[in-house]
C-alpha atoms as a PDB file:
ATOM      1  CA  UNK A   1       0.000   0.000   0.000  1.00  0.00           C
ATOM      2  CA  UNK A   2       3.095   2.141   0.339  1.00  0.00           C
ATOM      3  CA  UNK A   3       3.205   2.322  -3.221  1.00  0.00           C
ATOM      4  CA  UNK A   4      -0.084   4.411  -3.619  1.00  0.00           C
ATOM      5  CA  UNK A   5       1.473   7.250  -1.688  1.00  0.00           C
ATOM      6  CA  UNK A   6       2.649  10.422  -3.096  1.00  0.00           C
ATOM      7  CA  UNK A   7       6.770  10.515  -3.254  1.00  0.00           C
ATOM      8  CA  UNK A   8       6.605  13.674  -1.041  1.00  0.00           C
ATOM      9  CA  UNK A   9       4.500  15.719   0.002  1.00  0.00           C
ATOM     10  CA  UNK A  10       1.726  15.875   2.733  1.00  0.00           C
ATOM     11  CA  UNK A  11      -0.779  13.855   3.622  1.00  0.00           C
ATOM     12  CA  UNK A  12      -4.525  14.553   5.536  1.00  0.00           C
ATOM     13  CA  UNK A  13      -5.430  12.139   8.515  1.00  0.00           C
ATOM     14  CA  UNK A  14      -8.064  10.613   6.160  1.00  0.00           C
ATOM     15  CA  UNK A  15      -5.415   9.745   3.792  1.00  0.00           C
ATOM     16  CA  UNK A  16      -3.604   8.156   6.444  1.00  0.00           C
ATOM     17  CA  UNK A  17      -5.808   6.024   8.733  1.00  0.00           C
ATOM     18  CA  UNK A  18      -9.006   3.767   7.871  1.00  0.00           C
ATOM     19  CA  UNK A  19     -10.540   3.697   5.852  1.00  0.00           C
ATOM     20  CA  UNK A  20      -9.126   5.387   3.002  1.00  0.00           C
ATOM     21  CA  UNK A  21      -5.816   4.882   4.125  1.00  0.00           C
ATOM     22  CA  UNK A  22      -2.907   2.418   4.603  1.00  0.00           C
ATOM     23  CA  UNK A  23      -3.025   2.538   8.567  1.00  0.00           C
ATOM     24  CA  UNK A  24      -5.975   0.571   9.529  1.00  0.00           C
ATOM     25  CA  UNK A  25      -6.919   2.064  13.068  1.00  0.00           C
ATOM     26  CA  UNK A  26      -8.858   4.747  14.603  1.00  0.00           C
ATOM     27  CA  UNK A  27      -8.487   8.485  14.318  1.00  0.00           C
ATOM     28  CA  UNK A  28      -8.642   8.651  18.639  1.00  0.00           C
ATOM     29  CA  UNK A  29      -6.106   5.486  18.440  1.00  0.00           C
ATOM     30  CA  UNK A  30      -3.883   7.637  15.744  1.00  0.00           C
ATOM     31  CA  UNK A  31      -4.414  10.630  18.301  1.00  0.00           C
ATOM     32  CA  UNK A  32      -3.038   8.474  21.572  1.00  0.00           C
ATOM     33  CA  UNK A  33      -0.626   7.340  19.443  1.00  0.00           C
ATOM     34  CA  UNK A  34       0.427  11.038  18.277  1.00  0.00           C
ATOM     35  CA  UNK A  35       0.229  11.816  21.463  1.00  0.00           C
ATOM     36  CA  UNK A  36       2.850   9.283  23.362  1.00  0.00           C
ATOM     37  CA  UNK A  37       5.215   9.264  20.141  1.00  0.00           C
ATOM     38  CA  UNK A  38       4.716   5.737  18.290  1.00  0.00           C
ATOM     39  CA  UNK A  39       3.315   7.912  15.400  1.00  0.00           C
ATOM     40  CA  UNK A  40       4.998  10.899  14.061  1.00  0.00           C
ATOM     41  CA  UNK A  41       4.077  14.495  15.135  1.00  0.00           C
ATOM     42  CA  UNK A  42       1.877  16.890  12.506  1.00  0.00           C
ATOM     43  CA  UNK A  43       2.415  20.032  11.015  1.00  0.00           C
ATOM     44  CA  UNK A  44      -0.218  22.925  10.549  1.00  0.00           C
ATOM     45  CA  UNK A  45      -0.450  24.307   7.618  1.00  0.00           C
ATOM     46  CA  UNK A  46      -3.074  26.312   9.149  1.00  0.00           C
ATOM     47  CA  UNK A  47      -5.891  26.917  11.736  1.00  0.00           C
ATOM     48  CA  UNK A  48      -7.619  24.018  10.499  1.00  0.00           C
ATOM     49  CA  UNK A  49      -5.175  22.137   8.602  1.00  0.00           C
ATOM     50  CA  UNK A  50      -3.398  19.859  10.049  1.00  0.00           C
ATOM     51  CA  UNK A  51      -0.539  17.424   7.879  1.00  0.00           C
ATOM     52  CA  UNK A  52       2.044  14.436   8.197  1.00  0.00           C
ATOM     53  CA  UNK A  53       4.862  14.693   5.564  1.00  0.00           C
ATOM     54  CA  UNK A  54       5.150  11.368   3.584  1.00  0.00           C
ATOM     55  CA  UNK A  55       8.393  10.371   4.186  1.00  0.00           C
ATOM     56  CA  UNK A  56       7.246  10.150   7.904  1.00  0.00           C
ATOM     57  CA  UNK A  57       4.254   7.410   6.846  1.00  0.00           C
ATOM     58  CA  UNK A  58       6.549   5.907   4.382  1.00  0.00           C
ATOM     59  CA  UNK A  59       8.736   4.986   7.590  1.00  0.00           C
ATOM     60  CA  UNK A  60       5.944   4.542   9.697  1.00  0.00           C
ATOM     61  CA  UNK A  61       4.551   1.906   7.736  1.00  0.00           C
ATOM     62  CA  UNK A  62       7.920   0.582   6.632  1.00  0.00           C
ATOM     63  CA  UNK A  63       8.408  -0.162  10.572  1.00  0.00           C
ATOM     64  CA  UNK A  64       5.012  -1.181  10.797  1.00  0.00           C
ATOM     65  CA  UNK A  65       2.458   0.433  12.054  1.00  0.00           C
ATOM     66  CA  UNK A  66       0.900  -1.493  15.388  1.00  0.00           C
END
């Protein structure tokens, strides 16, 4: 699933998680996780825009994502 990811770039939490995305979990789940560091931090691109670069859920994934 990797493969259907941009090369860089950001991606939207819908992108990411279930079930649209690669990560098959929760968005509070992806929040804990956000939250205690097993997934990687965001960025804002704005008040209410919030991003993960690729290369983080390339690795993420790559590491597998639990």
């Amino acid at each position: 699933m990797p493969d259907a990811l941009p090369e860089n770039g950001f991606l939207r939490l819908s992108s990411i998680i279930a079930p649209d995305g690669p990560i098959p979990i929760s968005k509070s789940t992806w929040w804990a996780g956000v939250k205690d560091g097993r997934f990687p931090k965001p960025m804002k691109l704005g008040p209410r825009i919030t991003v993960w670069r690729v290369e983080d859920i390339r690795a993420l994934i790559e590491k597998g994502a639990s």
